[in-house]
C-alpha atoms as a PDB file:
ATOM      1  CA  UNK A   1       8.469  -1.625 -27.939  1.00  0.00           C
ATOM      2  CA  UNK A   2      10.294  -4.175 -26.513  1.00  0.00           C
ATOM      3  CA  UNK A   3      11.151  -3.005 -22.610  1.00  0.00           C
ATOM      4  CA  UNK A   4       9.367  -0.973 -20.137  1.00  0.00           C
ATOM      5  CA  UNK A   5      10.181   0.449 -16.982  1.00  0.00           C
ATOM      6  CA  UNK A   6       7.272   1.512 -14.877  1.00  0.00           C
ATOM      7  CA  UNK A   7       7.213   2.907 -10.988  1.00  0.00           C
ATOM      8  CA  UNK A   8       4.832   1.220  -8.963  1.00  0.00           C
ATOM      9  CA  UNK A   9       4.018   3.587  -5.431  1.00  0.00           C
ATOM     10  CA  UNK A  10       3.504   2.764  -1.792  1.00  0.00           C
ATOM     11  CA  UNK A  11       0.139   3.316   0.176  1.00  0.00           C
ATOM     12  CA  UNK A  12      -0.871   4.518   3.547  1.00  0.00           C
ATOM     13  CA  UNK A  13      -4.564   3.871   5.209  1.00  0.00           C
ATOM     14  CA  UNK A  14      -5.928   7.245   6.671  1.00  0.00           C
ATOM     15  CA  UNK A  15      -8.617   5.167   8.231  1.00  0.00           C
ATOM     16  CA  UNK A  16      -9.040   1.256   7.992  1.00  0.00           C
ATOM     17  CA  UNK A  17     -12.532   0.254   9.326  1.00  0.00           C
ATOM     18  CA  UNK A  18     -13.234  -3.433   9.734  1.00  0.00           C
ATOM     19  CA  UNK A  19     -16.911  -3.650   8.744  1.00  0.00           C
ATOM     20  CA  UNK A  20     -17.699  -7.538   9.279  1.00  0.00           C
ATOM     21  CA  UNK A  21     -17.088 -10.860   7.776  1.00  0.00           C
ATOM     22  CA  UNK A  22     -18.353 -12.751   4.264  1.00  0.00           C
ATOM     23  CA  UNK A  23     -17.371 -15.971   3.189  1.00  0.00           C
ATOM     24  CA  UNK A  24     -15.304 -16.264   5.989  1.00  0.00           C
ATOM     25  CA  UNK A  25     -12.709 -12.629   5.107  1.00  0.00           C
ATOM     26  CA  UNK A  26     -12.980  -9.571   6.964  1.00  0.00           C
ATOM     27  CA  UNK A  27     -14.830  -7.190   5.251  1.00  0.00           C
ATOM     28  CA  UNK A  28     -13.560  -3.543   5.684  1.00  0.00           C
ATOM     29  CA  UNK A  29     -13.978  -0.009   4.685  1.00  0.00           C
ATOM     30  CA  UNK A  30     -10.380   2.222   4.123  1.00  0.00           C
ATOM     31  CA  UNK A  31      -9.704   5.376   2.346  1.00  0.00           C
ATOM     32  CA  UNK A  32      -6.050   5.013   1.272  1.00  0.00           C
ATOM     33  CA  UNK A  33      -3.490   7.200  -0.324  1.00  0.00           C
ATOM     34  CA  UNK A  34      -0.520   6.862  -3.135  1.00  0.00           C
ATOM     35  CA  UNK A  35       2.633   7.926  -0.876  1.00  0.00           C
ATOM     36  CA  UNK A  36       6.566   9.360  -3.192  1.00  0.00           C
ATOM     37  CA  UNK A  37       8.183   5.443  -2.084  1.00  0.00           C
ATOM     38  CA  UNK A  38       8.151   3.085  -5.092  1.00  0.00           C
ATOM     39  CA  UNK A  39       9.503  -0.111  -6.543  1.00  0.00           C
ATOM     40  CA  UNK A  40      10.885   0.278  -9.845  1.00  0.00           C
ATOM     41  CA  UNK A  41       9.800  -2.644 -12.321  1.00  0.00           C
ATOM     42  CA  UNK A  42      11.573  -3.027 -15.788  1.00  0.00           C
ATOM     43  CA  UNK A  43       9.777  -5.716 -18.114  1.00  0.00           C
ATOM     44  CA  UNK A  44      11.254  -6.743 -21.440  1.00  0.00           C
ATOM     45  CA  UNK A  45       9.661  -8.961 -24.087  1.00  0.00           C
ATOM     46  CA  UNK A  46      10.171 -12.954 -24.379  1.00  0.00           C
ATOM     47  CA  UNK A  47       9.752 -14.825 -28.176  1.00  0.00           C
ATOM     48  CA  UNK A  48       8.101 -17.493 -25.563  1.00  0.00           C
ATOM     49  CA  UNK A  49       4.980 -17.491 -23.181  1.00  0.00           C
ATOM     50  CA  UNK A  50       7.338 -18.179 -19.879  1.00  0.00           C
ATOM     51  CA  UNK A  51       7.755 -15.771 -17.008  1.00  0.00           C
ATOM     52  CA  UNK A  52      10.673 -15.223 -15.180  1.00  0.00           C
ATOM     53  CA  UNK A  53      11.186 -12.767 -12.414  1.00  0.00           C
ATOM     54  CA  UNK A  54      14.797 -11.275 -10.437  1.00  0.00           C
ATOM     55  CA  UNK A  55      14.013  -9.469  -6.819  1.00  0.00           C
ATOM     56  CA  UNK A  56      16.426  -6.973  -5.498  1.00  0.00           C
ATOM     57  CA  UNK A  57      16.304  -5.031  -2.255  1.00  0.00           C
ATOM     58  CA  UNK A  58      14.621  -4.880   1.007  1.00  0.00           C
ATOM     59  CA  UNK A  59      15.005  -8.679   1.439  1.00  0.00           C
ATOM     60  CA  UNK A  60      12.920  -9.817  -1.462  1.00  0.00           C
ATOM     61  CA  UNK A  61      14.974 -11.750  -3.105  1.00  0.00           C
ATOM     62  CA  UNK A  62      13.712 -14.935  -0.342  1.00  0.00           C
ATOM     63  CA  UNK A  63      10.138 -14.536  -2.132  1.00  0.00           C
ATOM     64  CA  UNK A  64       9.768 -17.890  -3.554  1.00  0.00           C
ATOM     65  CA  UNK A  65       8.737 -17.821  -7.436  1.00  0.00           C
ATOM     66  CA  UNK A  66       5.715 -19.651  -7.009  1.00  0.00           C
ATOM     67  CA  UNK A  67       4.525 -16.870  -3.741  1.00  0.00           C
ATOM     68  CA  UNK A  68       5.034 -13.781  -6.100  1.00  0.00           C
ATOM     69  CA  UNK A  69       1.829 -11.769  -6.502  1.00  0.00           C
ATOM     70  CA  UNK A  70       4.266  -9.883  -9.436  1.00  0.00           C
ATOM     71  CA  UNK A  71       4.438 -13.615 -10.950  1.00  0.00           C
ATOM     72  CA  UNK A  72       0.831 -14.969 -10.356  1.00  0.00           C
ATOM     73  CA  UNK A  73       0.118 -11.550 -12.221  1.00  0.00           C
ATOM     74  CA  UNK A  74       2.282 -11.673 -15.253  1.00  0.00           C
ATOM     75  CA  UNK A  75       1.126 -15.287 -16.064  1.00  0.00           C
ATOM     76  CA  UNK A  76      -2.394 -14.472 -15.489  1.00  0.00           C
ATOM     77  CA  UNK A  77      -1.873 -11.672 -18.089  1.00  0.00           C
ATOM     78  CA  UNK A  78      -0.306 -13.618 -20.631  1.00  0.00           C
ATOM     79  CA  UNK A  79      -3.356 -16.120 -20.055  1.00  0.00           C
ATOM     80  CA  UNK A  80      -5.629 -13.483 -20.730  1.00  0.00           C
ATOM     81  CA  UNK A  81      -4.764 -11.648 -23.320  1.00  0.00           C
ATOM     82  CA  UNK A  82      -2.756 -14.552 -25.258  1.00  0.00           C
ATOM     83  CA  UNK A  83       0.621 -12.415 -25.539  1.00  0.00           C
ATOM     84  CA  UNK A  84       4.201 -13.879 -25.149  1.00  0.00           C
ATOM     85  CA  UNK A  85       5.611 -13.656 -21.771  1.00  0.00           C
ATOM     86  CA  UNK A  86       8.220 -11.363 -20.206  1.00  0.00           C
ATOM     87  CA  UNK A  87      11.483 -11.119 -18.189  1.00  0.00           C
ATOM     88  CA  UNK A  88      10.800  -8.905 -15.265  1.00  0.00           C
ATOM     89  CA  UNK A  89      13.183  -7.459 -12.663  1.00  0.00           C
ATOM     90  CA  UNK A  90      11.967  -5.431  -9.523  1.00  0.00           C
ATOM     91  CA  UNK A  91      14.278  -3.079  -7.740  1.00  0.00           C
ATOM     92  CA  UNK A  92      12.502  -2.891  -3.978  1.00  0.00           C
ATOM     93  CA  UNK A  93      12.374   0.278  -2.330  1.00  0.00           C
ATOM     94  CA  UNK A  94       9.044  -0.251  -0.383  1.00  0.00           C
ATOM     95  CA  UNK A  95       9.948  -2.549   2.749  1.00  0.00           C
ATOM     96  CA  UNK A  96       8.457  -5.470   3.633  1.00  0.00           C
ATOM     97  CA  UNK A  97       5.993  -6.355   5.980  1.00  0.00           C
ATOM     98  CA  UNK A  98       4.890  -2.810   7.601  1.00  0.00           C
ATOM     99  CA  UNK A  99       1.526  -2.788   5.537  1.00  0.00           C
ATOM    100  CA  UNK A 100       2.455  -0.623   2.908  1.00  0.00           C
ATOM    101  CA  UNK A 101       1.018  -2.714   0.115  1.00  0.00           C
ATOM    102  CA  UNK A 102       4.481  -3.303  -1.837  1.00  0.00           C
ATOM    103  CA  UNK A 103       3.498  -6.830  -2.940  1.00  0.00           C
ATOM    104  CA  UNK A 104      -0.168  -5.355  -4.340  1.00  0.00           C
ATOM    105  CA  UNK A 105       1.832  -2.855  -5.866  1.00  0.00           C
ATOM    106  CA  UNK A 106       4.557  -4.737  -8.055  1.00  0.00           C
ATOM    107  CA  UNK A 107       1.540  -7.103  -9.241  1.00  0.00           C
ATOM    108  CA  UNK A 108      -0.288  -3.756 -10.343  1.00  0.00           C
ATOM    109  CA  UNK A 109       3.008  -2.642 -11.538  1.00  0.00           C
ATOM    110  CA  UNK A 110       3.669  -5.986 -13.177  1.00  0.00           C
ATOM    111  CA  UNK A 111      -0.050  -5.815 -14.794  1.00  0.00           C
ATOM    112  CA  UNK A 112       0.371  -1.984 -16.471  1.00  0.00           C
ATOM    113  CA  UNK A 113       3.571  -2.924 -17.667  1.00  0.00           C
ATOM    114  CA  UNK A 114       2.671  -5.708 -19.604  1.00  0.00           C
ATOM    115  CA  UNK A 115      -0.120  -3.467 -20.995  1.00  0.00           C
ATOM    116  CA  UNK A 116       2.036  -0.932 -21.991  1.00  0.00           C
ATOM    117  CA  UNK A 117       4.604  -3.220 -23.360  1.00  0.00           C
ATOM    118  CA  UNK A 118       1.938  -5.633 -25.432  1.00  0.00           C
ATOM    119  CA  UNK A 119      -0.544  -2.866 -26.341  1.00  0.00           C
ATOM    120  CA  UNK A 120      -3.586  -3.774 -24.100  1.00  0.00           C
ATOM    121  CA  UNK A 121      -5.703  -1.006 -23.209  1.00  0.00           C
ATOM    122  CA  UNK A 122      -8.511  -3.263 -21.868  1.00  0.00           C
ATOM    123  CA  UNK A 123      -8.876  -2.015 -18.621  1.00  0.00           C
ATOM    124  CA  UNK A 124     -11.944  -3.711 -17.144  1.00  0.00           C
ATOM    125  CA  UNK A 125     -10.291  -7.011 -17.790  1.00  0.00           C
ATOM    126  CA  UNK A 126      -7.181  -5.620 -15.999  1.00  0.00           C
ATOM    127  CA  UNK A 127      -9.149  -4.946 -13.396  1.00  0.00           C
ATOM    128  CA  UNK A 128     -10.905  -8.376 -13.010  1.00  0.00           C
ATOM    129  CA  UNK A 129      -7.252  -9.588 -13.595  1.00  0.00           C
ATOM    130  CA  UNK A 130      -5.574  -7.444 -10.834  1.00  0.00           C
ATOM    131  CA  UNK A 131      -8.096  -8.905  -8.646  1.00  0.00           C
ATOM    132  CA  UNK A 132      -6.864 -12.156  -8.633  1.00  0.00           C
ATOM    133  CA  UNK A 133      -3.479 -10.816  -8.092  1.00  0.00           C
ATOM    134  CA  UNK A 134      -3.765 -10.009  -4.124  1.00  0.00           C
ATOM    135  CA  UNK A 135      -5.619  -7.583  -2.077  1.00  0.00           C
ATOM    136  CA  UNK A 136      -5.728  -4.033  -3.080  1.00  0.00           C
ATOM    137  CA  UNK A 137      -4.140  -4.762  -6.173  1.00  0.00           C
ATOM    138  CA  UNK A 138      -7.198  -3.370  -8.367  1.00  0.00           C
ATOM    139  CA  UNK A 139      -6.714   0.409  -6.459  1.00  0.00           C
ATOM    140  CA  UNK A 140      -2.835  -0.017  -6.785  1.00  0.00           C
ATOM    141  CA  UNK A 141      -3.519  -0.002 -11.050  1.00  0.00           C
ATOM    142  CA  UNK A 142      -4.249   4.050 -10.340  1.00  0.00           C
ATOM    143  CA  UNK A 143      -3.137   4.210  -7.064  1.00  0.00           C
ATOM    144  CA  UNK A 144      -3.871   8.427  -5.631  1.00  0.00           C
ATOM    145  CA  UNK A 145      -6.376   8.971  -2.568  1.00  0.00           C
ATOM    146  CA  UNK A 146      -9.512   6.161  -3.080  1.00  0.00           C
ATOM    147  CA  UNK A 147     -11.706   4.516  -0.443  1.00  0.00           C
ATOM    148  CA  UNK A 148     -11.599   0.971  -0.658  1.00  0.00           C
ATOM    149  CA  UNK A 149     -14.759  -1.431   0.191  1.00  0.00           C
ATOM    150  CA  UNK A 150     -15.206  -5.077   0.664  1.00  0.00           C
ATOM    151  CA  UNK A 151     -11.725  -6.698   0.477  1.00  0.00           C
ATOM    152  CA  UNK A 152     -10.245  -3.959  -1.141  1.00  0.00           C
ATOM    153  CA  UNK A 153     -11.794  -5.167  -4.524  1.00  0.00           C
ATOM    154  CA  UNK A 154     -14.672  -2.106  -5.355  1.00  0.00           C
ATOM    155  CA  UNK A 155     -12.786   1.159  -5.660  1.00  0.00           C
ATOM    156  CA  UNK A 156     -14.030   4.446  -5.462  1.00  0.00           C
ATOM    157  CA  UNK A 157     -11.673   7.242  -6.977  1.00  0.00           C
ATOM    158  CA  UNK A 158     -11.391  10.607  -5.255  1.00  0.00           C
ATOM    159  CA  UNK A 159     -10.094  13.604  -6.545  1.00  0.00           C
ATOM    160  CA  UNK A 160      -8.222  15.803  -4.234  1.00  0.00           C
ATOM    161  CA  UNK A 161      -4.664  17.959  -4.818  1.00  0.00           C
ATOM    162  CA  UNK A 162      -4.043  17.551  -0.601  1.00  0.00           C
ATOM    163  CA  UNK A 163      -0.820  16.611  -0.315  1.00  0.00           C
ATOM    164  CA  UNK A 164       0.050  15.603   3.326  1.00  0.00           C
ATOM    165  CA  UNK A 165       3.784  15.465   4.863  1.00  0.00           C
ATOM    166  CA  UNK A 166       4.085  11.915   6.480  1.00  0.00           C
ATOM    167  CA  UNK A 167       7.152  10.810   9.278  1.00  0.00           C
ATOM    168  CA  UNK A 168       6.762   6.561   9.003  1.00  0.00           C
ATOM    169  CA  UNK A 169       8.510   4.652  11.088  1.00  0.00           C
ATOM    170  CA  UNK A 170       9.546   1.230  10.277  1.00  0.00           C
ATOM    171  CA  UNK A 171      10.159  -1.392  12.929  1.00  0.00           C
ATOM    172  CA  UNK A 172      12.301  -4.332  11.411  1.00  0.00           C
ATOM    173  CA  UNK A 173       9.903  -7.223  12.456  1.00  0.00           C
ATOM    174  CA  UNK A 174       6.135  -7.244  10.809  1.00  0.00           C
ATOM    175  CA  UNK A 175       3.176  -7.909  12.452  1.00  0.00           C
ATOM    176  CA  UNK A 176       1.366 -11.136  11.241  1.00  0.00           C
ATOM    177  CA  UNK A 177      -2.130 -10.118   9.601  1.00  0.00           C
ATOM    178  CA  UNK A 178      -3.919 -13.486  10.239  1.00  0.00           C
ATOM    179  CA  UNK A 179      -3.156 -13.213  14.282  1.00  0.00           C
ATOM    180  CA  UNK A 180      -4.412  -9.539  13.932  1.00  0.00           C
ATOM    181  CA  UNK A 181      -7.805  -9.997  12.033  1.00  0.00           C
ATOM    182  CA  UNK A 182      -8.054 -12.991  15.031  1.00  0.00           C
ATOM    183  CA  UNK A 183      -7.744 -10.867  17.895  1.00  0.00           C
ATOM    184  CA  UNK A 184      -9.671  -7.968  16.425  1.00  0.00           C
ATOM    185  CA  UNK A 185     -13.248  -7.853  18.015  1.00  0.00           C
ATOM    186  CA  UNK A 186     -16.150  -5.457  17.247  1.00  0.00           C
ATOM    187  CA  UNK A 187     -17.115  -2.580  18.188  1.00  0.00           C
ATOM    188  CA  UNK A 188     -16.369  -1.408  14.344  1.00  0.00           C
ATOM    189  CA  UNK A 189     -15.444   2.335  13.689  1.00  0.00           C
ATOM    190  CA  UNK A 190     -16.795   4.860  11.759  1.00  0.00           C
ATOM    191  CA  UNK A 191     -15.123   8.072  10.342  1.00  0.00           C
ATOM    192  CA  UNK A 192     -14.376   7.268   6.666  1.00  0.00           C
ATOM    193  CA  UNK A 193     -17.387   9.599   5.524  1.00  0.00           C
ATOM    194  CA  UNK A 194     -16.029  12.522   7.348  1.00  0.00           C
ATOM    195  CA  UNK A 195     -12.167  11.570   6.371  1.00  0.00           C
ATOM    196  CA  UNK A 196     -13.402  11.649   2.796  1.00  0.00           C
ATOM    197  CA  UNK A 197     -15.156  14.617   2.771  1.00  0.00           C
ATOM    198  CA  UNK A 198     -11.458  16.149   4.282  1.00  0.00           C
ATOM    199  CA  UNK A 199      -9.748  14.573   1.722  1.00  0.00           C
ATOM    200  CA  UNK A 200     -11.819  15.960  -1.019  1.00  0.00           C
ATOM    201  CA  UNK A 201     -11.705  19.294   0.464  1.00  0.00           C
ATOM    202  CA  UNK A 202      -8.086  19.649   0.819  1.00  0.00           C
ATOM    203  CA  UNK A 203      -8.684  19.789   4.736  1.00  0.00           C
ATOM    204  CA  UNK A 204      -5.374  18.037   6.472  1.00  0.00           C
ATOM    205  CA  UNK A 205      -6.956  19.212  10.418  1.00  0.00           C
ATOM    206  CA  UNK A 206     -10.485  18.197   9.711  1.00  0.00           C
ATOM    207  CA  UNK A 207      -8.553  14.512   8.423  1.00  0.00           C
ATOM    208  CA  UNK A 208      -6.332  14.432  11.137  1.00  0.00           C
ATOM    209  CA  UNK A 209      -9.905  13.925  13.232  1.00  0.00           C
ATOM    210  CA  UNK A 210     -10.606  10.990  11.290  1.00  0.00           C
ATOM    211  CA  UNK A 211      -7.602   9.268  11.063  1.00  0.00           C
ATOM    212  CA  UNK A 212      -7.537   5.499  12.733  1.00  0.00           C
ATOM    213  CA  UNK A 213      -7.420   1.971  12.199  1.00  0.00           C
ATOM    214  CA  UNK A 214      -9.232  -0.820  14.019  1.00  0.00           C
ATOM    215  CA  UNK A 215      -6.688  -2.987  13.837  1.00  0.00           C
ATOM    216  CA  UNK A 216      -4.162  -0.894  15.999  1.00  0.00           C
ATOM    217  CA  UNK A 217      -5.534  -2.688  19.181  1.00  0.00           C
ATOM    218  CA  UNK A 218      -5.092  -5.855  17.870  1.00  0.00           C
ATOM    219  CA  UNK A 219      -1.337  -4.730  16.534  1.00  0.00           C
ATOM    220  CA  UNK A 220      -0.136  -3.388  19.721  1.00  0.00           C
ATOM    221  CA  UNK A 221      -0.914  -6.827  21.807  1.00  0.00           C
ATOM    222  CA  UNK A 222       1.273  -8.681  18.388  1.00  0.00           C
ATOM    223  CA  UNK A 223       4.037  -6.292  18.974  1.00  0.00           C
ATOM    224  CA  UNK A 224       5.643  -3.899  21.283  1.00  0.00           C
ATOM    225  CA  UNK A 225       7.426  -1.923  18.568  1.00  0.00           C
ATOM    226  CA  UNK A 226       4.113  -1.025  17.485  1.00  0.00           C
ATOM    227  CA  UNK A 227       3.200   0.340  20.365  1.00  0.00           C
ATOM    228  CA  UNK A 228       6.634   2.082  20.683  1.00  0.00           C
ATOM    229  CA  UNK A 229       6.678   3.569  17.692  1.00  0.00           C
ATOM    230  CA  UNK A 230       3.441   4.820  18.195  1.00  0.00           C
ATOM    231  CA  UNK A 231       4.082   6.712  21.724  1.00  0.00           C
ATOM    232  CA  UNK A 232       7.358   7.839  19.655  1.00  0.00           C
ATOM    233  CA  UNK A 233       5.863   9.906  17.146  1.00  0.00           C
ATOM    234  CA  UNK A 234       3.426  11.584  19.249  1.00  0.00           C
ATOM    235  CA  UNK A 235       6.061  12.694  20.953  1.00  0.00           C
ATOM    236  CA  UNK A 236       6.571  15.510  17.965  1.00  0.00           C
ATOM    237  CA  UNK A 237       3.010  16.885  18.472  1.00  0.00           C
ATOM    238  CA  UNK A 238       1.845  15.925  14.788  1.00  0.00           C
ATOM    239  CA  UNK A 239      -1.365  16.482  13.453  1.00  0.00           C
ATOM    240  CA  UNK A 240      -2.393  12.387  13.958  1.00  0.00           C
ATOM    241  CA  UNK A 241      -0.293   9.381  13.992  1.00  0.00           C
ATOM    242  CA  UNK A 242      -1.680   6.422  12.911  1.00  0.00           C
ATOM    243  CA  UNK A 243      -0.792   2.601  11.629  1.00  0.00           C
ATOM    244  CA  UNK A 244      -1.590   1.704   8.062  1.00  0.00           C
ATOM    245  CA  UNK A 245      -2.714  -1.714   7.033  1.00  0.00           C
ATOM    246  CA  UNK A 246      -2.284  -4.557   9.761  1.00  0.00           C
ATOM    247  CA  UNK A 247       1.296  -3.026  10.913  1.00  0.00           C
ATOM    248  CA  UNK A 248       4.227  -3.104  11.531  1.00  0.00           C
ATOM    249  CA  UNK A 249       4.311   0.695   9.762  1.00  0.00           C
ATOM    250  CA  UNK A 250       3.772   3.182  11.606  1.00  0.00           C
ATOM    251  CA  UNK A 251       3.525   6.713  10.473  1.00  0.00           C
ATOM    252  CA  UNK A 252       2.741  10.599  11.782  1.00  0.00           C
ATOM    253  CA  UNK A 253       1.398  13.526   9.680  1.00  0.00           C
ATOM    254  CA  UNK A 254       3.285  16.966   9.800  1.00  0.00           C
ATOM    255  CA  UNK A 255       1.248  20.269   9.489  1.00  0.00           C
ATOM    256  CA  UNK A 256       4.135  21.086   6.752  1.00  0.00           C
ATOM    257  CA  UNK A 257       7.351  19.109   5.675  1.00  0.00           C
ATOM    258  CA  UNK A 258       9.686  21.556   7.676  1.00  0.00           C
ATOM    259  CA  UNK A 259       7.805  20.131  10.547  1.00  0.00           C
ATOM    260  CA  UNK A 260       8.402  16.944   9.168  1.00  0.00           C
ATOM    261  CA  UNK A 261      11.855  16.919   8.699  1.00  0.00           C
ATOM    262  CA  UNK A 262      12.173  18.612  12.073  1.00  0.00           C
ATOM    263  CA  UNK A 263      10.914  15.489  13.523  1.00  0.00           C
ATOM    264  CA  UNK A 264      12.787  12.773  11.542  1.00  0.00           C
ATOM    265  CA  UNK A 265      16.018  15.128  12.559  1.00  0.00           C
ATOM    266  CA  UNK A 266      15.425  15.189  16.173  1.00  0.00           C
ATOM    267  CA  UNK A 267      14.495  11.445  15.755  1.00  0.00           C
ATOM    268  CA  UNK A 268      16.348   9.220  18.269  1.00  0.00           C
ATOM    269  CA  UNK A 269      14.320   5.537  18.294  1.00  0.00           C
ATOM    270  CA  UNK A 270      15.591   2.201  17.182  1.00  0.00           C
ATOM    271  CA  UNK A 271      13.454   2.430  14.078  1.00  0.00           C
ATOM    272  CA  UNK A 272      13.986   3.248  10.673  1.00  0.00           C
ATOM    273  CA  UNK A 273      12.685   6.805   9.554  1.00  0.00           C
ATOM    274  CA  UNK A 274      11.572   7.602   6.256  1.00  0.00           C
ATOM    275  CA  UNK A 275      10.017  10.997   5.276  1.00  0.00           C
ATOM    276  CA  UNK A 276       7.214  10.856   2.351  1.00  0.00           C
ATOM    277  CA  UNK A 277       4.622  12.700   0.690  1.00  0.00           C
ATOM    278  CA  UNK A 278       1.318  11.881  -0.736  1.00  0.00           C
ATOM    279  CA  UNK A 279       1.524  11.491  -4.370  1.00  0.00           C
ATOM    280  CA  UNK A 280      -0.811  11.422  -6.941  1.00  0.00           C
ATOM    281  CA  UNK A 281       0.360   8.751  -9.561  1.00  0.00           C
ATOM    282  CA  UNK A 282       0.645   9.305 -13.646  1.00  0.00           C
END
């Protein structure tokens, strides 16, 4: 085998709890979900050990070489596991900057490729690897509903078949996550217990109780699209609306995906719309 082509998906946080700090990082507790938006990534095999790496869509091709997580991933690999190295090209689809985990999810992307393409089927040390690699890259190796602990490095799986119908919105300017973790101040939230225990009983109105992020407050002060696209959505009456990661994405879930596309129809803001479903990943 000598080229792969692997899709690499999108996540939302149902609930984002900041839980304290260690070592001088936030420390926070998130259940998360796979969402049907995805970058494509097509690796092919070098005779050498070099990496190279061509960005197309959504504005990625300004990433500089040595700032790719998809790069810092592919050489760490080929460090690893001693393997040549690989010409990689990733066609965006997940936008930039609204907390949606795209550059986690081309280095996870990056990382099953090359173990697909070389044979490697060592997963703890993938795991170890994707750590290095950028937050939440270890959860985006699976990807599918998981709560995340820590800095989004300890995992925990859950198995559900709830599939939720999701309205984001996607303001054009991102929020900065170093000026929101600084203007974030305790009380911390709780909920993720309750929102798992929905998740894992296929329960979309007992989740929709659950849903929040503690760094909404934060968000909103950052940017006023936030906060727009926020009193937007709620307009439609969904079953929550909520912000995943540290912004600028902000999204609404639909009792059904009539409802759904109802809303993105009758949809009249400034913002990008993009309708999505929860997907479980293969």
């Amino acid at each position: 085998m000598d080229r792969v082509r692997c899709k690499s998906y999108a996540k939302i946080n149902l609930t984002l709890n900041v839980t304290g700090e260690e070592r001088g990082y936030h420390t926070l507790d998130s259940l998360v979900a796979s969402v049907d938006l995805y970058d494509l990534i097509i690796l092919k095999k070098r005779r050498d050990k070099l990496v190279s790496i061509t960005m197309h869509g959504c504005g990625s091709e300004s990433i500089a070489f040595e700032n790719n997580n998809a790069v810092r991933a592919a050489e760490s690999f080929v460090n690893a596991f001693d393997t040549c190295g690989a010409d990689i090209t990733v066609y965006k689809n997940i936008p930039m900057g609204l907390g949606l985990g795209g550059s986690s999810a081309d280095a996870a992307g990056v990382l099953n490729g090359l173990a697909k393409l070389y044979e490697i089927d060592d997963v703890a040390k993938l795991k170890l690897l994707a750590d290095g690699a950028g937050s939440d890259t270890r959860y985006m190796l699976t990807g599918g509903y998981a709560r995340l602990y820590g800095r989004g490095d300890i995992v925990k799986a859950i198995e559900s078949k709830l599939r939720l119908d999701i309205l984001l919105l996607a303001p054009a300017q991102g929020v900065s996550t170093a000026e929101c973790y600084r203007r974030f101040s305790a009380p911390y939230s709780e909920g993720c217990d309750q929102a798992e225990q929905a998740v894992e009983n296929c329960d979309k109105h007992a989740l929709a109780k659950y849903i929040g992020n503690d760094l909404t407050a934060p968000a909103v002060t950052i940017s006023d699209d936030v906060r727009t696209a926020l009193d937007e959505l709620e307009q439609f009456d969904p079953l929550a609306v909520n912000m995943t990661g540290s912004g600028s994405g902000v999204y609404a879930i639909f009792e059904n995906p009539e409802f759904c596309a109802y809303a993105k129809s009758r949809y009249r803001g400034k913002f990008r719309a993009i309708q999505l479903k929860t997907v479980i990943p293969k």
